[in-house]
N, C-alpha and C. Protein backbone atom coordinates (compact mmCIF):
# COMPACT_ATOMS: atom_id res chain seq x y z
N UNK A 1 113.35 -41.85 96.05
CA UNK A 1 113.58 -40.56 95.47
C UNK A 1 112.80 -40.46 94.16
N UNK A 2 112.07 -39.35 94.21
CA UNK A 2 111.99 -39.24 92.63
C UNK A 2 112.13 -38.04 92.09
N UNK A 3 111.90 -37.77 90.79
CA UNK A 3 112.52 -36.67 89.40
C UNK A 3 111.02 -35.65 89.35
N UNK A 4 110.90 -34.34 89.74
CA UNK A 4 109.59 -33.73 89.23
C UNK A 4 110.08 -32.57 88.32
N UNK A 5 110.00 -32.57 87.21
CA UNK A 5 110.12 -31.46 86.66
C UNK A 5 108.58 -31.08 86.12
N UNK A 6 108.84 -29.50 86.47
CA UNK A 6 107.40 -29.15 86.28
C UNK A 6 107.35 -27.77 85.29
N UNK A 7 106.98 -27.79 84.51
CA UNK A 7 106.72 -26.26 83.10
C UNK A 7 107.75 -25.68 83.34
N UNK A 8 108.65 -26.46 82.73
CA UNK A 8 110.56 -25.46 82.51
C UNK A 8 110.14 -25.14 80.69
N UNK A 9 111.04 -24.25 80.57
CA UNK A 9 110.81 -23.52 78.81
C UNK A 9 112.65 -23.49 78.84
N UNK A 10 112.95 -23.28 77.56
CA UNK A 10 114.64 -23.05 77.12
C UNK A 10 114.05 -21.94 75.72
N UNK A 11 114.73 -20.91 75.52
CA UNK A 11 114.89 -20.24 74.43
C UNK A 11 115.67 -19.90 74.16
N UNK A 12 116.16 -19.64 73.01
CA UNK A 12 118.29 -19.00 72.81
C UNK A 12 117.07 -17.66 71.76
N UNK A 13 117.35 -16.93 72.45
CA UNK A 13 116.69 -15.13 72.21
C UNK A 13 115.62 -15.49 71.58
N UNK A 14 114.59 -15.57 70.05
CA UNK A 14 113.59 -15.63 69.59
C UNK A 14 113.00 -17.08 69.28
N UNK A 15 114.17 -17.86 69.13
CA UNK A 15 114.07 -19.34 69.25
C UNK A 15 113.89 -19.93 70.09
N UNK A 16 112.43 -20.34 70.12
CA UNK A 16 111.60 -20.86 71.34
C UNK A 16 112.41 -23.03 71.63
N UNK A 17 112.89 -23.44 72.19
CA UNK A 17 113.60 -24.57 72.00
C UNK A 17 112.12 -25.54 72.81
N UNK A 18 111.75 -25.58 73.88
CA UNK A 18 110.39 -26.08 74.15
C UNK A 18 109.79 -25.31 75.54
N UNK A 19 108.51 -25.42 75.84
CA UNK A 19 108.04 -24.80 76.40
C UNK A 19 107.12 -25.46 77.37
N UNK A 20 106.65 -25.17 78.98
CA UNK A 20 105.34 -25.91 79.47
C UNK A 20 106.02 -27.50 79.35
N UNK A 21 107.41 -27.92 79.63
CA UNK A 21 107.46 -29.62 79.91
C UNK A 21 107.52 -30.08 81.63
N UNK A 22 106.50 -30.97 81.53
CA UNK A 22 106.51 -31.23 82.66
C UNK A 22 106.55 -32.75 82.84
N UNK A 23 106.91 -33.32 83.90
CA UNK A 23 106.80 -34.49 84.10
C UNK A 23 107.64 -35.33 85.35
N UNK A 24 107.07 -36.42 85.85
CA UNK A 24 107.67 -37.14 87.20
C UNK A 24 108.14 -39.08 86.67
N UNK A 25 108.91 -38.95 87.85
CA UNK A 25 109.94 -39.98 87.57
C UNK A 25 109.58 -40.83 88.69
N UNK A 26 109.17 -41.77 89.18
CA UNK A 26 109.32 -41.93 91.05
C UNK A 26 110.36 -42.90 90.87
N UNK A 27 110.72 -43.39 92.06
CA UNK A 27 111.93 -44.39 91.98
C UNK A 27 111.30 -46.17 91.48
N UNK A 28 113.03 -46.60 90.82
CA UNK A 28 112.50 -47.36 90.33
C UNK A 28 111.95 -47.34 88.94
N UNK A 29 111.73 -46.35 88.27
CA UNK A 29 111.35 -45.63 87.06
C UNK A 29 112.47 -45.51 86.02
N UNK A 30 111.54 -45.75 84.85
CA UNK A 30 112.99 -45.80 83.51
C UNK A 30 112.35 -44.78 82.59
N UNK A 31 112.91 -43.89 81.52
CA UNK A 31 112.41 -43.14 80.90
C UNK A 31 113.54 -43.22 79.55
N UNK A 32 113.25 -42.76 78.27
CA UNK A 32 113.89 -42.77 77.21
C UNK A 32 113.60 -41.41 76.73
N UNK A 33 114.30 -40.99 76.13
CA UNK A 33 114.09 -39.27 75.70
C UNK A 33 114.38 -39.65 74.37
N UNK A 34 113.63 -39.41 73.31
CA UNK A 34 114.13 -40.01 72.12
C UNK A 34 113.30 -38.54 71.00
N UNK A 35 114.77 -38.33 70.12
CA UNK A 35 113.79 -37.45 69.23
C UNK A 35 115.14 -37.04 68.00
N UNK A 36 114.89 -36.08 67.29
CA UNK A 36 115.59 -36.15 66.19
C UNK A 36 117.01 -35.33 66.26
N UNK A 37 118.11 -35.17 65.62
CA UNK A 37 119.29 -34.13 65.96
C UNK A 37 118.82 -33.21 65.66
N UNK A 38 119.20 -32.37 67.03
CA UNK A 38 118.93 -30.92 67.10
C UNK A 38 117.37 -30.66 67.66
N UNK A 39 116.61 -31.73 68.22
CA UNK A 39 115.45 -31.28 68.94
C UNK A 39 115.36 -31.13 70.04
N UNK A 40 116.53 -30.59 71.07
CA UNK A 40 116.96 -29.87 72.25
C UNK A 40 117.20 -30.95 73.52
N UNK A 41 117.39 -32.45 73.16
CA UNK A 41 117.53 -33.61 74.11
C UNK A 41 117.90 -33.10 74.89
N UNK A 42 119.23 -32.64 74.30
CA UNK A 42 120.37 -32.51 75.55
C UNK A 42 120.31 -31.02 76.01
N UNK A 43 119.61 -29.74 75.66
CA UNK A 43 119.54 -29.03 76.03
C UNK A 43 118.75 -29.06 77.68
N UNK A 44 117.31 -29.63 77.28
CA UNK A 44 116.63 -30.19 78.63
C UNK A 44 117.43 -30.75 79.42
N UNK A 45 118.18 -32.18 79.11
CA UNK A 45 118.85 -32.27 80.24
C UNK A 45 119.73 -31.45 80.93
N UNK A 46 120.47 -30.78 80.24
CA UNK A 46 121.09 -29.81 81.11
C UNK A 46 120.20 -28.61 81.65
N UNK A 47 118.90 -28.40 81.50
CA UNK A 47 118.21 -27.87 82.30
C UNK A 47 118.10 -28.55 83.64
N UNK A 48 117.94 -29.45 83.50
CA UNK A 48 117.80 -30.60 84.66
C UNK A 48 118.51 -30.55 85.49
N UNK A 49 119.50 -30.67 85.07
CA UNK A 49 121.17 -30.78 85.79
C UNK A 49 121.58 -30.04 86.51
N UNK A 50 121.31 -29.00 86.10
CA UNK A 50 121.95 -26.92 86.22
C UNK A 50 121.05 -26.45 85.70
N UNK A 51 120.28 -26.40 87.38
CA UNK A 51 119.03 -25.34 86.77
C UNK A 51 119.58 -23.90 87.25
């Protein structure tokens, strides 16, 4: 199995949160999402989740 996410965007009305992310996972694959509080980690993942 693997993970394709391909140019998903998130905005809350004028606040652009990110834009154009794309990227693949294949199985067997490890990934780290690492970035500062409040730079939308967990927003993406729940794009992911519940698209």
């Amino acid at each position: 199995m693997q993970l394709v996410v391909d140019k998903i965007a998130k905005s809350f009305g004028v606040n652009e949160i990110f834009k154009n992310v794309s990227f693949m996972l294949g199985k067997g694959e490890h990934a780290g999402l690492v970035g500062v509080n409040g730079s939308g980690k967990t927003t993406l993942l729940r794009c992911i989740l519940h698209p």
